[in-house]
Protein backbone atom coordinates (compact mmCIF):
# COMPACT_ATOMS: atom_id res chain seq x y z
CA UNK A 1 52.76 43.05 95.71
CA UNK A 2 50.81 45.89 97.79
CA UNK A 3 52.95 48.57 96.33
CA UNK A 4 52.91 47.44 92.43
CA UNK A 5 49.21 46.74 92.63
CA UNK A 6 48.83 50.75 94.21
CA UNK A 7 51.28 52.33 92.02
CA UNK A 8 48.86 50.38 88.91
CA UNK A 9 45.79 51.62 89.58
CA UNK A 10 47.24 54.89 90.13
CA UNK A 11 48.88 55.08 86.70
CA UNK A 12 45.84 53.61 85.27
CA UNK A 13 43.48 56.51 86.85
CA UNK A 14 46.24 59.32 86.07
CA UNK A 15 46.39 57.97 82.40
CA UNK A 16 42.37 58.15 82.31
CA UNK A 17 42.63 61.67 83.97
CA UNK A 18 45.05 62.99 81.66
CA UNK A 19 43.07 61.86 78.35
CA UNK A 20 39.85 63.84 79.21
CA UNK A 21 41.76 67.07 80.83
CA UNK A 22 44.06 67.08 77.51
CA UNK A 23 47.05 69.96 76.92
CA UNK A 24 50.14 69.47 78.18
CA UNK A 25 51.82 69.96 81.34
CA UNK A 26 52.16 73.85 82.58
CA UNK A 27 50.02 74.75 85.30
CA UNK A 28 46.82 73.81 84.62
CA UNK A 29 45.76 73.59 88.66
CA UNK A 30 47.25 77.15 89.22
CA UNK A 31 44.74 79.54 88.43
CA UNK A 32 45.62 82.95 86.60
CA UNK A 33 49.20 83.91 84.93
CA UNK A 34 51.03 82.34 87.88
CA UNK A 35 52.73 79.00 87.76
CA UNK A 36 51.32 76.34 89.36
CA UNK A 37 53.47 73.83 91.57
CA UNK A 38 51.67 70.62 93.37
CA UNK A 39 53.07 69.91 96.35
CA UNK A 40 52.52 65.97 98.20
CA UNK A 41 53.81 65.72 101.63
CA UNK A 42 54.06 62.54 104.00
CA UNK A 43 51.43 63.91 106.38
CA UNK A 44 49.73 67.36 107.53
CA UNK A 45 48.60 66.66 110.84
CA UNK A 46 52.54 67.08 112.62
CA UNK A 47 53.84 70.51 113.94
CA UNK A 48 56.58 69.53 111.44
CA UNK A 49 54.93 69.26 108.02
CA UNK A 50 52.99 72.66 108.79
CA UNK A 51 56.35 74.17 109.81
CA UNK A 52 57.33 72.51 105.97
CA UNK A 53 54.11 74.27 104.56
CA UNK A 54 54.72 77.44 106.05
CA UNK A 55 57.94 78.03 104.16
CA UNK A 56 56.33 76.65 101.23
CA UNK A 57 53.90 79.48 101.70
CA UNK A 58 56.40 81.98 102.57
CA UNK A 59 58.78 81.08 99.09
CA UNK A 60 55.59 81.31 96.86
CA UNK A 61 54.51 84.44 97.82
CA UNK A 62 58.00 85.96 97.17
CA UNK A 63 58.57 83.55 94.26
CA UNK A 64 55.23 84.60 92.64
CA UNK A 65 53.88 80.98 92.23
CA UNK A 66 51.06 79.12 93.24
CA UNK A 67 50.93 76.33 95.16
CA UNK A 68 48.71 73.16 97.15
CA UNK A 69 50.47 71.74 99.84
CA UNK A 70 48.42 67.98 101.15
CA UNK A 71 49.40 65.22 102.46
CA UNK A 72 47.67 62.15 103.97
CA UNK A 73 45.79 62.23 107.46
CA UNK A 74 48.51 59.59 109.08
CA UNK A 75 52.06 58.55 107.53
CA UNK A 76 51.31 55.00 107.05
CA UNK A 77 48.50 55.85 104.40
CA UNK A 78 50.47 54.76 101.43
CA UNK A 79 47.43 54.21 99.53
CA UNK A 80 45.56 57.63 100.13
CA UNK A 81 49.05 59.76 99.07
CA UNK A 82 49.24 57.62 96.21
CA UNK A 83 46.23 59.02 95.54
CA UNK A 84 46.93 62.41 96.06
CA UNK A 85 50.04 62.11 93.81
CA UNK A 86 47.94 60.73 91.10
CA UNK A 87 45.85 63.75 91.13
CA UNK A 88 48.29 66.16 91.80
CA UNK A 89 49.83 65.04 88.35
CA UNK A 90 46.71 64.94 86.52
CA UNK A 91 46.29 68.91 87.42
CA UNK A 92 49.41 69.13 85.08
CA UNK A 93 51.29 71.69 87.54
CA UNK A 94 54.72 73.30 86.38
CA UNK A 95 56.69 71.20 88.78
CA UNK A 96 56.03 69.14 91.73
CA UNK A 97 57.24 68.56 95.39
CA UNK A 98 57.26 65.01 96.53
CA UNK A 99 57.85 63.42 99.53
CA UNK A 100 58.02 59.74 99.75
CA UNK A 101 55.83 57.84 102.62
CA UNK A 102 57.30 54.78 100.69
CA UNK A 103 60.41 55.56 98.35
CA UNK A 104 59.39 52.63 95.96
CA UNK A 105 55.49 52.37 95.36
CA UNK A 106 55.57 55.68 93.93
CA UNK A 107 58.43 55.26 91.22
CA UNK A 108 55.79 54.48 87.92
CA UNK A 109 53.70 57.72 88.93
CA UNK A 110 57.10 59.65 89.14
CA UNK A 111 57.90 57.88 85.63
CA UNK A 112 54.43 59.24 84.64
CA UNK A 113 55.59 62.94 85.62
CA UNK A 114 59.14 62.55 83.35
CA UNK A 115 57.18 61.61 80.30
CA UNK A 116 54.85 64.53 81.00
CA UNK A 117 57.63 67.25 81.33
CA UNK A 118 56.95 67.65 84.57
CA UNK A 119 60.16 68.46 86.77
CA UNK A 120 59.99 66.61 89.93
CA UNK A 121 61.77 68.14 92.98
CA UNK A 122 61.99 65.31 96.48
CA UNK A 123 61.75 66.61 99.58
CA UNK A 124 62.23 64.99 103.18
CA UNK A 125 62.72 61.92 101.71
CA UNK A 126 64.12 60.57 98.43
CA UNK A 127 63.05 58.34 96.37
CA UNK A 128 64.31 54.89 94.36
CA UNK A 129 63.69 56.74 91.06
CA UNK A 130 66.29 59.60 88.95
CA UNK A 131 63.32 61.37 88.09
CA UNK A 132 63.68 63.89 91.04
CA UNK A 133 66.21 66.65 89.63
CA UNK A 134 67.12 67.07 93.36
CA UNK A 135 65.99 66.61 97.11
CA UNK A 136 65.72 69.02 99.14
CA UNK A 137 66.81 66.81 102.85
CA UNK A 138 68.56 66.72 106.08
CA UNK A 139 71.32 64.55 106.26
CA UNK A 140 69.41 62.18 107.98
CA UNK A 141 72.19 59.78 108.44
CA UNK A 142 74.51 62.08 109.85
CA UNK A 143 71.65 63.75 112.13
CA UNK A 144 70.91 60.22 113.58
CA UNK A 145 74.55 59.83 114.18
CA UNK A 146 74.48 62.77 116.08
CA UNK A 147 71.94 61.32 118.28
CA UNK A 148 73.54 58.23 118.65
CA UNK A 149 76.59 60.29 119.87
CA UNK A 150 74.74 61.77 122.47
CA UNK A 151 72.65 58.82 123.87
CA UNK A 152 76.22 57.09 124.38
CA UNK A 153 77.47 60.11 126.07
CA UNK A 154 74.82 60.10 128.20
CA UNK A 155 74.80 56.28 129.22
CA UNK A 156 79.00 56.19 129.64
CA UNK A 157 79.00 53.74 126.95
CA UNK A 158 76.64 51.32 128.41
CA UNK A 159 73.11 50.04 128.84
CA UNK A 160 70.62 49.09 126.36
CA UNK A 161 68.89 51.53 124.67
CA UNK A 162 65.67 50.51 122.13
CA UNK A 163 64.63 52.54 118.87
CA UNK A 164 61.42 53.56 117.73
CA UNK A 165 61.39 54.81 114.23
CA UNK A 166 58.26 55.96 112.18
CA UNK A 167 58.89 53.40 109.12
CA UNK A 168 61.21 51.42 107.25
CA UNK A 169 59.30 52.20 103.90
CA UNK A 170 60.55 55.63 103.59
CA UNK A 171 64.66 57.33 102.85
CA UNK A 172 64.16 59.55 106.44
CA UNK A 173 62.67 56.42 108.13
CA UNK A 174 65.88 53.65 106.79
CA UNK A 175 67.89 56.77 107.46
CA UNK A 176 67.10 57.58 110.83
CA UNK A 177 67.37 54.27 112.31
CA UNK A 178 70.87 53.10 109.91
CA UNK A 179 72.92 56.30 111.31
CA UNK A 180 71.95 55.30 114.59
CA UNK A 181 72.67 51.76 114.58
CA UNK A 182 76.19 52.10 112.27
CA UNK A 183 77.32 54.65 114.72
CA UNK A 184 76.39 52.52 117.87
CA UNK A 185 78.23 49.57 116.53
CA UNK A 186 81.39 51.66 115.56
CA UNK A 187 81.43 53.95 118.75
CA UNK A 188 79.65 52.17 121.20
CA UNK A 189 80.23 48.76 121.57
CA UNK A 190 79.16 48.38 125.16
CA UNK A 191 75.82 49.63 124.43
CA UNK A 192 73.09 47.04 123.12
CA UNK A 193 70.72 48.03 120.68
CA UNK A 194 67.19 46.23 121.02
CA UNK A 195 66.06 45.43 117.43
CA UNK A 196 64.07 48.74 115.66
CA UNK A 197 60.43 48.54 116.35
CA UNK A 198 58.37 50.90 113.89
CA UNK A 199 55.32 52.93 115.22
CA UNK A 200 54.15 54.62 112.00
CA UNK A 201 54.37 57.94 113.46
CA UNK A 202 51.53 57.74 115.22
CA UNK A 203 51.84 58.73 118.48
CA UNK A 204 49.27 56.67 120.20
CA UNK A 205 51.03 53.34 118.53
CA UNK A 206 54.30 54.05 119.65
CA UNK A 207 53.20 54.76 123.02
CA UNK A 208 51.94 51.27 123.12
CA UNK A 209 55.35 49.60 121.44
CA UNK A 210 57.31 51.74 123.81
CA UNK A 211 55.26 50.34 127.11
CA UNK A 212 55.86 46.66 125.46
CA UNK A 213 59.22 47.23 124.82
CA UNK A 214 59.84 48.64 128.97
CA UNK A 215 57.83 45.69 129.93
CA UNK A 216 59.85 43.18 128.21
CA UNK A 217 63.47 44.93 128.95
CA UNK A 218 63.63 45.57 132.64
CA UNK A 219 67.23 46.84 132.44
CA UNK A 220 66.73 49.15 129.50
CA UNK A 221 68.37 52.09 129.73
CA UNK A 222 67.39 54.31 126.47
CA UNK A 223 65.17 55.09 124.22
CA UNK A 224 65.92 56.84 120.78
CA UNK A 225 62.69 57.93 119.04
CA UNK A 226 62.87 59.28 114.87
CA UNK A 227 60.48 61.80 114.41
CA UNK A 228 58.05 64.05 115.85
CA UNK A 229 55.56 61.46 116.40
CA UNK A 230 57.75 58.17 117.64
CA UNK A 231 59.09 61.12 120.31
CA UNK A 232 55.35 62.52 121.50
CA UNK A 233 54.26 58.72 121.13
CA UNK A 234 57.35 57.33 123.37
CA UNK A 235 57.25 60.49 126.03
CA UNK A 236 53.17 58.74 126.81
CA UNK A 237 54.77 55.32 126.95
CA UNK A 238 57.22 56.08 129.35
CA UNK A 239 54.72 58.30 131.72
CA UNK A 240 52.25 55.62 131.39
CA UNK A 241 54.64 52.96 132.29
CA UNK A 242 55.59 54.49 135.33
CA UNK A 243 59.25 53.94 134.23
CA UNK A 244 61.91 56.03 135.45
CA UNK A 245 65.55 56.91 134.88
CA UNK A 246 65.19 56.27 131.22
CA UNK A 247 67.53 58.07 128.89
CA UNK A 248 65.65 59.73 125.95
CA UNK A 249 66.14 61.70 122.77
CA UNK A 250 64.28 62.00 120.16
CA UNK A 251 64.04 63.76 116.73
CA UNK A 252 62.22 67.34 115.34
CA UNK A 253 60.81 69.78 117.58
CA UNK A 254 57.05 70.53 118.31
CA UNK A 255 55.43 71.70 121.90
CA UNK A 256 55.45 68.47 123.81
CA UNK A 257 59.00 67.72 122.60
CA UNK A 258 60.35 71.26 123.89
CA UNK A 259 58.24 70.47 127.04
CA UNK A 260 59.95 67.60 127.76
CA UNK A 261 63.29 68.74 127.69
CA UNK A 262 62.50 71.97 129.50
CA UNK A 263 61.59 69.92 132.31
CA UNK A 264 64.20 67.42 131.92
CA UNK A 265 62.05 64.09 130.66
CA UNK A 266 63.51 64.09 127.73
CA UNK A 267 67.71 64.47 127.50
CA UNK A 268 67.85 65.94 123.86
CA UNK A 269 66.60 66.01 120.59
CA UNK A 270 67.73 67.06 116.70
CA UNK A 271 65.62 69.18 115.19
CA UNK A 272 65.84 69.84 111.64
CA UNK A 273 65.28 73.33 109.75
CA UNK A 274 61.22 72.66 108.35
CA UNK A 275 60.41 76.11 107.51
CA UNK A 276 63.91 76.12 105.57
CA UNK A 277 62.95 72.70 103.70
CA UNK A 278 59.72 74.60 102.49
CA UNK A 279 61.59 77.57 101.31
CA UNK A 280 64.47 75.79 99.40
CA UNK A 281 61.60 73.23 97.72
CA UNK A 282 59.93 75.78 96.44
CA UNK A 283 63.36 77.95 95.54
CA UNK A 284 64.31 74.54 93.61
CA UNK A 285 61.03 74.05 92.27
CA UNK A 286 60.84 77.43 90.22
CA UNK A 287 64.54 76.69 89.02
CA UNK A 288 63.40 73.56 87.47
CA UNK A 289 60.52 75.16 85.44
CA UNK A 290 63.19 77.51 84.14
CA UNK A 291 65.36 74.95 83.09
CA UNK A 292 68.09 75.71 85.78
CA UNK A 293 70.68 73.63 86.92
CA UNK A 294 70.17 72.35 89.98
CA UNK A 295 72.27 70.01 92.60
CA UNK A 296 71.64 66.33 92.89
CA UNK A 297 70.89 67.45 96.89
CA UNK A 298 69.74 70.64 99.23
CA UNK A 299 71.20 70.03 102.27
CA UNK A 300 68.73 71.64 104.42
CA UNK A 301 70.43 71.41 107.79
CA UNK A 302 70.07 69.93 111.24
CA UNK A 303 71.08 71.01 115.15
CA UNK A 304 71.04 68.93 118.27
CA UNK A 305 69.62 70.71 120.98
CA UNK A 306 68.94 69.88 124.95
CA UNK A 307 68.27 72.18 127.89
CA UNK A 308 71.66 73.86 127.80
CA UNK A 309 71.18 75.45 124.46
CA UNK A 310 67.56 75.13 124.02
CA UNK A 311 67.05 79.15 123.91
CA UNK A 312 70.43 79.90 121.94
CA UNK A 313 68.97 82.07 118.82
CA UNK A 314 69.95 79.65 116.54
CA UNK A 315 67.98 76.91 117.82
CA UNK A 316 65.06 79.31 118.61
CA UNK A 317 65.39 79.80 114.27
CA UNK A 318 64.49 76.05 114.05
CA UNK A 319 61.99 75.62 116.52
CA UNK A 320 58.14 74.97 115.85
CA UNK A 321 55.05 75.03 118.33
């Protein structure tokens, strides 16, 4: 009910907006002779989603577009990038980036966006909607596999290892935790997964689940963590547990994550290619306000990396502080 009652009052408001602004879609938020393309992220304050912005940045310079890059303060505010969405659209850009915080609520302002002309590119995440004309993604299924692969590696096929995964609302959040678990159950029967337990991202709230979750499981063994956040948030809840011996990996990159693995706290982690995801949005974006064909995915890439090939040049590419 939460979601249909957000994504009314955001129609409602974009409807209102786009009756007094008038014209049609083009890139009226642009400024000058350049095209204009919005851009709505899941969140801004992760080393990840700047990493995202900076190849944003980097494509629209060379590109010659302009473009706004937001997203909400945490990535549980549903209702605040609902918001944003609503008046990205009503700026009536040339195209627009989108990635989902929840891959439903915003279907009837994507709607919105088709009727408007507006080509709609995904990014991150996809959404339940064929407006998007592609997403631009790591194979998030295949990435958590990967991790999966590892963490049983690293156990000998035993123990029981918990999850905590940013959200189920979202494609990279169902994602992340589904490769995991399908892979476990497959590969690894020995191993016992602990049901997921979903920390928002934030780090400070999975730091708390994760102490909860060591408290209640003595014998637990590992800890998989799904993005930057659930990983920073888990590394506190482990340290301020006073548990040892744990197993853990965890997902994107960032300071504290490289840290950890550096100095052997954390075994591993997969770290997408963020700065690449900005560049091939925007690459796709421009496309669509030509009319170009585009595919129905950008598979933007992903590498596992520990402390054996942590300063291989090819990780280093992929990297972010």
């Amino acid at each position: 009910m939460r979601r249909t009652r957000l994504a009314a009052v955001a129609a409602a408001a974009l409807a209102l907006t786009l009756t007094a602004c008038g014209g049609q879609a083009g890139g009226g938020g642009g400024g000058g002779d350049q095209p204009y393309i919005a851009i709505v992220s899941k969140g801004f304050q992760h080393q990840f989603w700047q990493a995202v912005k900076k190849g944003a940045d980097q494509e629209a310079a060379k590109q010659g577009v302009t473009i706004t890059f937001e997203g909400p303060a945490t990535e549980s505010d549903i209702e605040a990038q609902v918001t944003m969405l609503t008046n990205a659209l009503a700026k009536q850009p040339a195209a627009l980036g989108f990635a989902a915080l929840d891959s439903k609520a915003a279907a009837p302002l994507l709607a919105q966006a088709k009727s408007l002309n507006i080509p709609v590119v995904a990014f991150d995440s996809g959404v339940d909607s064929d407006v998007p004309l592609t997403t631009a993604a790591t194979d998030n299924k295949a990435a958590a596999a990967e991790a999966a692969k590892h963490m049983a590696e690293a156990l000998g096929g035993t123990g029981k290892v918990a999850m905590v995964v940013h959200d189920q609302t979202s494609k990279s959040g169902t994602d992340r935790r589904d490769g995991f678990t399908e892979w476990m159950r497959t590969n690894a029967p020995g191993i016992e997964l602990l049901e997921p337990q979903y920390g928002g991202g934030d780090q400070a709230k999975s730091a708390d689940i994760t102490k909860s979750i060591i408290s209640a499981n003595p014998d637990l063994t590992g800890i998989y963590a799904a993005n930057e956040g659930s990983a920073v948030g888990v590394l506190k809840g482990v340290q301020e547990s006073g548990a040892t011996g744990l197993t853990i990996i965890g997902f994107d990159s960032g300071k504290d994550q490289i840290d950890a693995i550096k100095d052997g706290t954390m075994l591993g982690a997969i770290t997408q290619d963020p700065v690449g995801m900005g560049e091939q949005l925007v690459q796709a974006a421009v496309k669509a306000t030509k009319g170009e064909q585009l595919p129905k995915v950008i598979d933007t890439g992903f590498f596992w990396y520990d402390k054996s090939n942590i300063d291989d040049a090819q990780i280093q590419a992929v990297l972010y502080e």
